[in-house]
PDB file of N, CA and C in Angstrom:
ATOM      1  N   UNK A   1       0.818  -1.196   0.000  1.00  0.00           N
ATOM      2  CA  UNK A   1       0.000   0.000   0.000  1.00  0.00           C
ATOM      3  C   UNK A   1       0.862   1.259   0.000  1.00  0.00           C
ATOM      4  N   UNK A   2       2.051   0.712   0.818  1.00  0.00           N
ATOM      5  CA  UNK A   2       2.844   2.834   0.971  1.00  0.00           C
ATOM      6  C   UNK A   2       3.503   2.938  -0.923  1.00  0.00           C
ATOM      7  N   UNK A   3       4.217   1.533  -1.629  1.00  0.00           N
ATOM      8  CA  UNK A   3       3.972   1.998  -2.896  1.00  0.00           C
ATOM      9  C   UNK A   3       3.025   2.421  -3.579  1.00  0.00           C
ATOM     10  N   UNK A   4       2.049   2.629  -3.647  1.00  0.00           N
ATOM     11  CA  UNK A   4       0.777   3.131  -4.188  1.00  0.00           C
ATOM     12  C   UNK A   4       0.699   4.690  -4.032  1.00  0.00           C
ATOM     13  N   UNK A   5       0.981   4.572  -2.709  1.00  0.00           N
ATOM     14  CA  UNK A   5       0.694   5.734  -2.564  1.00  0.00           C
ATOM     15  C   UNK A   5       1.812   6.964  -2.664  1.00  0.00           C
ATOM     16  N   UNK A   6       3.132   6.632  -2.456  1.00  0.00           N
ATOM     17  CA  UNK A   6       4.400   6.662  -3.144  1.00  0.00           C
ATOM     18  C   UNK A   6       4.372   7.219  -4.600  1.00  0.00           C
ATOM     19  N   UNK A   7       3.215   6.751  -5.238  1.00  0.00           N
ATOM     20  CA  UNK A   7       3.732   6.661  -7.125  1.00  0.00           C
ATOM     21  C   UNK A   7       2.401   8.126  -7.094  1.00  0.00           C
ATOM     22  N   UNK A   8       1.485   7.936  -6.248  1.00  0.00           N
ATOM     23  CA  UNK A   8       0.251   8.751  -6.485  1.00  0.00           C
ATOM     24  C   UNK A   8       0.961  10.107  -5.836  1.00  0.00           C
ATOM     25  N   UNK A   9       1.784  10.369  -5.350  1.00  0.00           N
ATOM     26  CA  UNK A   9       2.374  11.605  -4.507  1.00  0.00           C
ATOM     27  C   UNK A   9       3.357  11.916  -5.376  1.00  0.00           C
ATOM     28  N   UNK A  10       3.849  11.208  -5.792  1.00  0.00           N
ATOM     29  CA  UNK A  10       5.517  12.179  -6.913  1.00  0.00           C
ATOM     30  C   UNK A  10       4.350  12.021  -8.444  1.00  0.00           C
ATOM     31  N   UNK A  11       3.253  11.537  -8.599  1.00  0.00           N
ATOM     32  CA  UNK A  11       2.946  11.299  -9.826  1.00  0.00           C
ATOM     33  C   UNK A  11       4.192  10.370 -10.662  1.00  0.00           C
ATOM     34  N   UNK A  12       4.624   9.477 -10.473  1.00  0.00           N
ATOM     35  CA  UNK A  12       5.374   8.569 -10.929  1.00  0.00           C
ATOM     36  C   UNK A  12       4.982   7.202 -11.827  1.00  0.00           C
ATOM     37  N   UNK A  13       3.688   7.343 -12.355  1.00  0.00           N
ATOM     38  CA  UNK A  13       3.297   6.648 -13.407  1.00  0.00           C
ATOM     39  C   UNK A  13       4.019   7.535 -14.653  1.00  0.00           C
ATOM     40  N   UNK A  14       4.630   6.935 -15.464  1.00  0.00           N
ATOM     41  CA  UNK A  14       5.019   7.347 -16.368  1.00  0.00           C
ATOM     42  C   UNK A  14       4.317   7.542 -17.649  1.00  0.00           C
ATOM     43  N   UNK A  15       3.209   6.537 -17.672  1.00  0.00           N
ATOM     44  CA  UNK A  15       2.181   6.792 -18.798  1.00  0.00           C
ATOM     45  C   UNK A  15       1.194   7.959 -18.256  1.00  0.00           C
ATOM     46  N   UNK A  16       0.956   7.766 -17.611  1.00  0.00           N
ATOM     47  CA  UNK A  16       0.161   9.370 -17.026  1.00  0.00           C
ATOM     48  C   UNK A  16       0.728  10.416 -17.445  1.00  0.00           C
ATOM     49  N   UNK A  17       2.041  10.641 -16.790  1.00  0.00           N
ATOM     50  CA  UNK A  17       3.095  11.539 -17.046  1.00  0.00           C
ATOM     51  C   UNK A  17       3.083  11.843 -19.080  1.00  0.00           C
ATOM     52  N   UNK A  18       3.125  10.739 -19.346  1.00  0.00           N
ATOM     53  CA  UNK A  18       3.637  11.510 -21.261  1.00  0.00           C
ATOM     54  C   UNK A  18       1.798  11.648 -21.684  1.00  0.00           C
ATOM     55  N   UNK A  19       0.780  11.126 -21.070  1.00  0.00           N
ATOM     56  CA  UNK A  19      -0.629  11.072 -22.009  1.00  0.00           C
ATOM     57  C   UNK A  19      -0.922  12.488 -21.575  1.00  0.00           C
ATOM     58  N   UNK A  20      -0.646  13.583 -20.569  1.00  0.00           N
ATOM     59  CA  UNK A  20      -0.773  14.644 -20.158  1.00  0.00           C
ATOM     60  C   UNK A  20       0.211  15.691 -20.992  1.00  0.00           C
ATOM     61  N   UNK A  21       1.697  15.339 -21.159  1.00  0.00           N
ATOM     62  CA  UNK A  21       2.610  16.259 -21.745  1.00  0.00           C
ATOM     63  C   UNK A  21       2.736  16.198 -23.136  1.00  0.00           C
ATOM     64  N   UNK A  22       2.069  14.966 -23.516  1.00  0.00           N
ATOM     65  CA  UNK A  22       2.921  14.466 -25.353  1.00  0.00           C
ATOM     66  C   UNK A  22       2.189  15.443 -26.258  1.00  0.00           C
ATOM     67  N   UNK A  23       1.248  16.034 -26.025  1.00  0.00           N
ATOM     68  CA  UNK A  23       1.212  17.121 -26.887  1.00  0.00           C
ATOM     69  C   UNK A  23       2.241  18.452 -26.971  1.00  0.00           C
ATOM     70  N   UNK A  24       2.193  19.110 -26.241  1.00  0.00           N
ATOM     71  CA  UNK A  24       2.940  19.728 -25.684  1.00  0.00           C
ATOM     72  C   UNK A  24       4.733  19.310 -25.876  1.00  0.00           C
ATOM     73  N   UNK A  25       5.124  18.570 -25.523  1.00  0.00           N
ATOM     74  CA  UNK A  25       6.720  18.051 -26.029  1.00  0.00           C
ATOM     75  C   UNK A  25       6.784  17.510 -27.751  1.00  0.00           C
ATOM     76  N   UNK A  26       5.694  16.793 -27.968  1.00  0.00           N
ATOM     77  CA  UNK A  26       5.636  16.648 -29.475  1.00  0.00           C
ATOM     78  C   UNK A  26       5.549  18.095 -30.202  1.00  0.00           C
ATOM     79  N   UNK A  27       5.070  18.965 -29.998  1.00  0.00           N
ATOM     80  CA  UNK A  27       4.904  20.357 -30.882  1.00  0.00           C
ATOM     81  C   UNK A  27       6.357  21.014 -30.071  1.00  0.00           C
ATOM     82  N   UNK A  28       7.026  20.952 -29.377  1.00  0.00           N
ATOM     83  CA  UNK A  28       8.591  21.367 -29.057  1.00  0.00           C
ATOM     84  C   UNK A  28       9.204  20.528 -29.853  1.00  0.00           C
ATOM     85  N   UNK A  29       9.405  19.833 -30.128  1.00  0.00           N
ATOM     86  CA  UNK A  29      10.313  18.551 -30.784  1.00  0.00           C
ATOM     87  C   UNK A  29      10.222  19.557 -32.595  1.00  0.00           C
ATOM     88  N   UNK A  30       8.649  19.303 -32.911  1.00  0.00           N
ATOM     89  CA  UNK A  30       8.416  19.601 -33.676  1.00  0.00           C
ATOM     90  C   UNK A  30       9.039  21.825 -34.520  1.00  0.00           C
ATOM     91  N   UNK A  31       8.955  21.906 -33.586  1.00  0.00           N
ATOM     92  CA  UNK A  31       9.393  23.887 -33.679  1.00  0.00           C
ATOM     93  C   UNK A  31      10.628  23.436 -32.937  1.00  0.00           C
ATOM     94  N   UNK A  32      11.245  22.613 -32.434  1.00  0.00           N
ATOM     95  CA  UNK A  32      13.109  22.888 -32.784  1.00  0.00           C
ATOM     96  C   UNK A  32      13.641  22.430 -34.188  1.00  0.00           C
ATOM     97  N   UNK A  33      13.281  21.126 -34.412  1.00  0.00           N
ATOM     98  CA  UNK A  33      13.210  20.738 -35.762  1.00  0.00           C
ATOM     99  C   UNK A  33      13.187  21.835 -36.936  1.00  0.00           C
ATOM    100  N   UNK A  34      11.888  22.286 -36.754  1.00  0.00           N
ATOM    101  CA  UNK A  34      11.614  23.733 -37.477  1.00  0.00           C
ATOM    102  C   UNK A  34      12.676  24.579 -37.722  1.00  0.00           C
ATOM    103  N   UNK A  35      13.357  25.343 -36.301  1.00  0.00           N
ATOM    104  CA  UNK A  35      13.893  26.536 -36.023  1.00  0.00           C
ATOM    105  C   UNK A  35      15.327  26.055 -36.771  1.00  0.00           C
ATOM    106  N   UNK A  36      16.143  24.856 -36.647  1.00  0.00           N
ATOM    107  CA  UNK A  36      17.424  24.306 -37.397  1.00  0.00           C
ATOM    108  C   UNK A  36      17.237  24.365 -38.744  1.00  0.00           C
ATOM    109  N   UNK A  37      15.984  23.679 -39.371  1.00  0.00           N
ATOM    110  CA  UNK A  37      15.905  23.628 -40.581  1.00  0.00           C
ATOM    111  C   UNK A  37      15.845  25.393 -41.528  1.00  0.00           C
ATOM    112  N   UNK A  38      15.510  25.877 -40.682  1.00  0.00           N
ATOM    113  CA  UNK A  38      14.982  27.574 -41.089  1.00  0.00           C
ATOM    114  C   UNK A  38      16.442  28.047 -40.590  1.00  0.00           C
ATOM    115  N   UNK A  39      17.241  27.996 -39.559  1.00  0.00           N
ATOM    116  CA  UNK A  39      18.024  28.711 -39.402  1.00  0.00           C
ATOM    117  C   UNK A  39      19.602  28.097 -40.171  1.00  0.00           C
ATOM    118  N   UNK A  40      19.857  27.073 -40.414  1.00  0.00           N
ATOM    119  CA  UNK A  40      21.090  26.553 -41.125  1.00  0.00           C
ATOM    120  C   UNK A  40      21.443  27.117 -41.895  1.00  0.00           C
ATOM    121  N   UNK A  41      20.724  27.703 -43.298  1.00  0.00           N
ATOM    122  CA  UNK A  41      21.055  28.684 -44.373  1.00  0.00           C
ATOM    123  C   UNK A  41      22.084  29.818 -43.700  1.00  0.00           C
ATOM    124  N   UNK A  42      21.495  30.406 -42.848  1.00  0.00           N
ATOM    125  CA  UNK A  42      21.461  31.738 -41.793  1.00  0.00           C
ATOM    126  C   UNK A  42      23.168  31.477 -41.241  1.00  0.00           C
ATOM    127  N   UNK A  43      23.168  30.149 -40.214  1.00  0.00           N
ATOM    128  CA  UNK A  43      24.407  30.348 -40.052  1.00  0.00           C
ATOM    129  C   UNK A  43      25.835  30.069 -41.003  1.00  0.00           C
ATOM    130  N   UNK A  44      25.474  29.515 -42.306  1.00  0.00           N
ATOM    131  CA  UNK A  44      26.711  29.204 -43.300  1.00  0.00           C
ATOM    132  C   UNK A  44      27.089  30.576 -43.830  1.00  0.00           C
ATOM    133  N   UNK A  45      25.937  31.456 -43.842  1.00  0.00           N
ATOM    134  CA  UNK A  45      26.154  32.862 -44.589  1.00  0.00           C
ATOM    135  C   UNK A  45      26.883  33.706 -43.260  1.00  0.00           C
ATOM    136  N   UNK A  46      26.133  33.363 -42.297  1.00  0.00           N
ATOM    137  CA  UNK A  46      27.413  34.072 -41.217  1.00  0.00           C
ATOM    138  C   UNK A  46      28.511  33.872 -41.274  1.00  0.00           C
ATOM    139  N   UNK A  47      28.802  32.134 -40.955  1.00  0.00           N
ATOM    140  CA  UNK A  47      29.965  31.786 -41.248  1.00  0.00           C
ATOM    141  C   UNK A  47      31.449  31.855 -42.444  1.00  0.00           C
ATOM    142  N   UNK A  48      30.764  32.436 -43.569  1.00  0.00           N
ATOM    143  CA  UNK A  48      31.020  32.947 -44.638  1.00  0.00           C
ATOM    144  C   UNK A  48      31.433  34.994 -44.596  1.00  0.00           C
ATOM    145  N   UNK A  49      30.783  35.237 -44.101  1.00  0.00           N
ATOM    146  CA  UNK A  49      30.704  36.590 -44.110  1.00  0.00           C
ATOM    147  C   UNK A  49      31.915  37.085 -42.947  1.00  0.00           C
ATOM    148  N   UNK A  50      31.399  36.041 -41.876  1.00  0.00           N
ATOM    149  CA  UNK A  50      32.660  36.246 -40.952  1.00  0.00           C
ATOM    150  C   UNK A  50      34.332  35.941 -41.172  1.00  0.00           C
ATOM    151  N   UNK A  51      34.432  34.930 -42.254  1.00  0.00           N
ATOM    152  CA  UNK A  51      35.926  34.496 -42.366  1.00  0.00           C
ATOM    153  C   UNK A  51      35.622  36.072 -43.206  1.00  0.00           C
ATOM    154  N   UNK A  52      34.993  36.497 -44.676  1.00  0.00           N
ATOM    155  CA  UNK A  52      35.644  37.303 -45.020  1.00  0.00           C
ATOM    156  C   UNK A  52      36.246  38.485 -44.114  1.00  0.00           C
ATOM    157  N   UNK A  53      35.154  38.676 -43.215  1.00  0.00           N
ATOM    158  CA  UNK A  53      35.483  40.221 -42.555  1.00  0.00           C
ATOM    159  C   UNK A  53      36.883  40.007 -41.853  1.00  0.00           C
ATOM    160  N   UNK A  54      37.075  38.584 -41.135  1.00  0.00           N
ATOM    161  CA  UNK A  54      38.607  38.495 -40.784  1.00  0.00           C
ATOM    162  C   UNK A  54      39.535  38.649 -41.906  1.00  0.00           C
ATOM    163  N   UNK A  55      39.525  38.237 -42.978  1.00  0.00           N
ATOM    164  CA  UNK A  55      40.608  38.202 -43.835  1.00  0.00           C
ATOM    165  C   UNK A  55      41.034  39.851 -44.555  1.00  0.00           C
ATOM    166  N   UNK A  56      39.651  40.267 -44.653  1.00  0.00           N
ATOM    167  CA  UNK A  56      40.021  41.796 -45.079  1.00  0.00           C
ATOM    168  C   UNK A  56      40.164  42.704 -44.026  1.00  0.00           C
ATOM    169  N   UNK A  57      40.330  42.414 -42.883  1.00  0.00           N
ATOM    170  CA  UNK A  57      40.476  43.685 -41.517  1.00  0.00           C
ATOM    171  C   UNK A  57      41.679  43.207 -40.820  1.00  0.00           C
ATOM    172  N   UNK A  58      42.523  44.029 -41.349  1.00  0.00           N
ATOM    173  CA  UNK A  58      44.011  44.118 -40.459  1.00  0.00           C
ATOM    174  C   UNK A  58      44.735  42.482 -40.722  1.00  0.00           C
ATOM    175  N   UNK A  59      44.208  41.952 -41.383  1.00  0.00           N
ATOM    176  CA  UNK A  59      45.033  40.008 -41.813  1.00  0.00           C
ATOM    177  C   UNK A  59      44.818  39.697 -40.151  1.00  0.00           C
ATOM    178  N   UNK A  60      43.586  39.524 -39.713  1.00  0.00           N
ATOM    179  CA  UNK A  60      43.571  38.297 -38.618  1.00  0.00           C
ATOM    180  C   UNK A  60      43.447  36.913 -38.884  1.00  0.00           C
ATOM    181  N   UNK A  61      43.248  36.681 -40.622  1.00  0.00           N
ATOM    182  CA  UNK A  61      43.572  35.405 -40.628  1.00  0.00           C
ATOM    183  C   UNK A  61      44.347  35.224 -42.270  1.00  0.00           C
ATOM    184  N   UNK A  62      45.021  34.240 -42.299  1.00  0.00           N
ATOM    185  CA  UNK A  62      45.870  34.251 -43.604  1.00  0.00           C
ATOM    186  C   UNK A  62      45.116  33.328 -44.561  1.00  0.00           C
ATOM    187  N   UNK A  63      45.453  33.672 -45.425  1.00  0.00           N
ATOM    188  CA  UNK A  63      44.520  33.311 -47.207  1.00  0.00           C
ATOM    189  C   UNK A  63      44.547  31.946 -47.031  1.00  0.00           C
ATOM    190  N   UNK A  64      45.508  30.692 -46.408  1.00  0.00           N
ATOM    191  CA  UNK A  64      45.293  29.365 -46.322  1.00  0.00           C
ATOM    192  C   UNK A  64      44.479  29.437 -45.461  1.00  0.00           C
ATOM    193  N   UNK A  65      44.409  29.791 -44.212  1.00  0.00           N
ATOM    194  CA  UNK A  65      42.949  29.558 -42.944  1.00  0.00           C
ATOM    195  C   UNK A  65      41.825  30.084 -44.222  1.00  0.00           C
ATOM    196  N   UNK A  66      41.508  30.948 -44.670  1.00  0.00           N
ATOM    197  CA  UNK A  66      40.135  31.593 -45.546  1.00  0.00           C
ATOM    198  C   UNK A  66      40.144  30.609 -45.971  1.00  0.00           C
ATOM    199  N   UNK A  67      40.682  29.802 -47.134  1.00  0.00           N
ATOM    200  CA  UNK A  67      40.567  29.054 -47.913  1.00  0.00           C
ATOM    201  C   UNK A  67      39.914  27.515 -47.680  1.00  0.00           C
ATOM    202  N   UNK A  68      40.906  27.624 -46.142  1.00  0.00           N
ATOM    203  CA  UNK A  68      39.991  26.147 -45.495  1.00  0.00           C
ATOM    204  C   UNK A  68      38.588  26.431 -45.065  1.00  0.00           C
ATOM    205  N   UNK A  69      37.988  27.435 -44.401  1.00  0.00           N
ATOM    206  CA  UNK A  69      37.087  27.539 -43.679  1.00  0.00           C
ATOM    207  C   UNK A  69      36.123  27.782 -44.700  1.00  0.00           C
ATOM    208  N   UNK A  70      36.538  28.864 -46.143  1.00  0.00           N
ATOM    209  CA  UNK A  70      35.766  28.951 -47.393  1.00  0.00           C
ATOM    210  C   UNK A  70      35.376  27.595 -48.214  1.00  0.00           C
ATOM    211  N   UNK A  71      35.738  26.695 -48.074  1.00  0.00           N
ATOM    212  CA  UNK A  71      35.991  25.045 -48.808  1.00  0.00           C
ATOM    213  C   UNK A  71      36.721  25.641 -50.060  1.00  0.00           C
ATOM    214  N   UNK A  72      37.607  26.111 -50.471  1.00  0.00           N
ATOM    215  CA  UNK A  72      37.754  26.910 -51.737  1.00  0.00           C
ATOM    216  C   UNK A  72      39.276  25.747 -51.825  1.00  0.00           C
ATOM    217  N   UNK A  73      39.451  25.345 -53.472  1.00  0.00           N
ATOM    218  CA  UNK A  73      40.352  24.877 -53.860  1.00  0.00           C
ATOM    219  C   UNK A  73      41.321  25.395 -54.781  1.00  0.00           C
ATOM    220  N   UNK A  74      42.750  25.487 -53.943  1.00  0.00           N
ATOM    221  CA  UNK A  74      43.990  26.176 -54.499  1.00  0.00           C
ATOM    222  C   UNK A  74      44.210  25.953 -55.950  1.00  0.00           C
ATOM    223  N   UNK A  75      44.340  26.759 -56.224  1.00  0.00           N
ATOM    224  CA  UNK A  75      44.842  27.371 -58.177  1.00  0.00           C
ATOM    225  C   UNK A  75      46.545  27.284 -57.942  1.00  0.00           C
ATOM    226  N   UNK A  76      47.127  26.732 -58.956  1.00  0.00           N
ATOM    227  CA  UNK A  76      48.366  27.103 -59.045  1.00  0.00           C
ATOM    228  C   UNK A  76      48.723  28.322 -59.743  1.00  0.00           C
ATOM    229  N   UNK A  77      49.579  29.061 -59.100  1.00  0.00           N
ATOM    230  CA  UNK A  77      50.201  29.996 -59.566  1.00  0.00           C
ATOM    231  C   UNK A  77      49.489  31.415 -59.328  1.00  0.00           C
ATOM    232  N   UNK A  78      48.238  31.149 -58.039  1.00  0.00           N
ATOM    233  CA  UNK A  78      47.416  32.318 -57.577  1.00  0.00           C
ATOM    234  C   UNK A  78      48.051  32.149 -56.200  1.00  0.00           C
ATOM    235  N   UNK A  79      47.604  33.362 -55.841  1.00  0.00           N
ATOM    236  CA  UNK A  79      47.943  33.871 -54.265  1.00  0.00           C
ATOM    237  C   UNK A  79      46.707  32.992 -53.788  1.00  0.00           C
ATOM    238  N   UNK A  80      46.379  32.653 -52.658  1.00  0.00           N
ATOM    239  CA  UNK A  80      45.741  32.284 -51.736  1.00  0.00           C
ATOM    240  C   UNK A  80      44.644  33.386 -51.008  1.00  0.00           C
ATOM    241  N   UNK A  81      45.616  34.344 -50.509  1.00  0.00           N
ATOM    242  CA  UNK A  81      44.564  35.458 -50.368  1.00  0.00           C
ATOM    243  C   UNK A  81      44.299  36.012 -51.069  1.00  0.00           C
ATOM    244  N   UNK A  82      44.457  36.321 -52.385  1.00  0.00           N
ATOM    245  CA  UNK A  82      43.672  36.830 -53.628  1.00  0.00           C
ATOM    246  C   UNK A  82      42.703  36.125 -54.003  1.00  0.00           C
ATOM    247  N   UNK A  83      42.893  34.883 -53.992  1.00  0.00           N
ATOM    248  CA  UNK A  83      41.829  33.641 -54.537  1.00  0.00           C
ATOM    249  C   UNK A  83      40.896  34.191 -53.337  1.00  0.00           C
ATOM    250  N   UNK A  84      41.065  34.179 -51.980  1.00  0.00           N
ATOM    251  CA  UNK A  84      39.684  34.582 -50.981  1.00  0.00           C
ATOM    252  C   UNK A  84      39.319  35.535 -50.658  1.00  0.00           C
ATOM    253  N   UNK A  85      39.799  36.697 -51.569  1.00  0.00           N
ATOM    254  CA  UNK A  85      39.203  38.327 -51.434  1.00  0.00           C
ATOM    255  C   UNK A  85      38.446  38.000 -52.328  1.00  0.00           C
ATOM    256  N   UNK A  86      38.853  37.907 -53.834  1.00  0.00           N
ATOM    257  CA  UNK A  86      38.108  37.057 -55.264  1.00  0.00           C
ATOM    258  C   UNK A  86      36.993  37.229 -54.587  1.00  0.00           C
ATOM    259  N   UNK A  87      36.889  35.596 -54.131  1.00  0.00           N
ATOM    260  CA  UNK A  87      35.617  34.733 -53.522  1.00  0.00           C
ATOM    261  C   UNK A  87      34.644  35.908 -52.779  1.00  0.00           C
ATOM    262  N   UNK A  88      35.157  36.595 -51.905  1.00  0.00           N
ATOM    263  CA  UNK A  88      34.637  37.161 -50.858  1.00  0.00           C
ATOM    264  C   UNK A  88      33.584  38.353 -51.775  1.00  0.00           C
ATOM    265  N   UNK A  89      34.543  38.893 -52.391  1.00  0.00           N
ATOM    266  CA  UNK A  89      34.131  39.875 -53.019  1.00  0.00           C
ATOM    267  C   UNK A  89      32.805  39.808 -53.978  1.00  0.00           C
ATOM    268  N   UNK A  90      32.642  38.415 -55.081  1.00  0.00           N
ATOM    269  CA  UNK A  90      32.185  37.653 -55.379  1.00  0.00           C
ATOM    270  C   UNK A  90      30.421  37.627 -54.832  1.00  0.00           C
ATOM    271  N   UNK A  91      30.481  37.290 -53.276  1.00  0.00           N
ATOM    272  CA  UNK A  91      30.184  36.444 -52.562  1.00  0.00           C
ATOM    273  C   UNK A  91      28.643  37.288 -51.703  1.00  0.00           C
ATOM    274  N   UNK A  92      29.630  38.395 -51.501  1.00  0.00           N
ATOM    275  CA  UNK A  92      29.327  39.816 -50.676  1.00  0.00           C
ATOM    276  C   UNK A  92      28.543  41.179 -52.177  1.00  0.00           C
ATOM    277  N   UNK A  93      29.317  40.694 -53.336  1.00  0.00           N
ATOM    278  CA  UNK A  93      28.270  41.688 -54.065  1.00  0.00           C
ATOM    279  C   UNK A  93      28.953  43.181 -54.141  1.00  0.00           C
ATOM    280  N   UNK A  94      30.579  42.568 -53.639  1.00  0.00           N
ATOM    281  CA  UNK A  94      31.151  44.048 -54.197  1.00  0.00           C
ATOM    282  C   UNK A  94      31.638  45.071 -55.532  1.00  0.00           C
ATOM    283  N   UNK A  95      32.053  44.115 -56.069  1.00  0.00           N
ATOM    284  CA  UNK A  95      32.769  44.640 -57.045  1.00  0.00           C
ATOM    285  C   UNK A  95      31.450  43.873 -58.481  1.00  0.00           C
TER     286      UNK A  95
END
């Protein structure tokens, strides 16, 4: 009997517990799902925008780091950081 009454005081049926919340956690599940799929675009263009702004402000990073973080594949007989101003420039809608 004190288990019984044990499970009825913490609410420790577990099917009780999800037939009360599963709406509620299913539509969270559902709008994080959402919010990744909607926001991924969002962070590659950050991620993009940000190597350029390092590479063109004061060289905090050198044309091989751009190049890795850009996926960009070396040309022979080009500079490296020319190839990722290029790109950047390109990319950003400057020139």
């Amino acid at each position: 009997m004190a288990k019984k009454d044990f499970k009825k005081v913490f609410n420790l049926n577990s099917y009780e517990c999800w037939r009360n919340h599963r709406k509620g956690v299913t539509f969270g599940l559902f709008l994080s799902i959402f919010a990744f799929y909607l926001g991924t675009p969002f962070y590659k263009e950050a991620k993009v925008e940000d190597t350029c702004a390092k590479l063109n402000s004061s060289f905090q990073i050198t044309g091989d780091e751009a190049m890795k973080k850009l996926n960009l594949k070396e040309i022979k007989n080009y500079n490296s950081r020319k190839l990722a101003n290029y790109y950047c420039e390109r990319y950003l809608g400057i020139k």
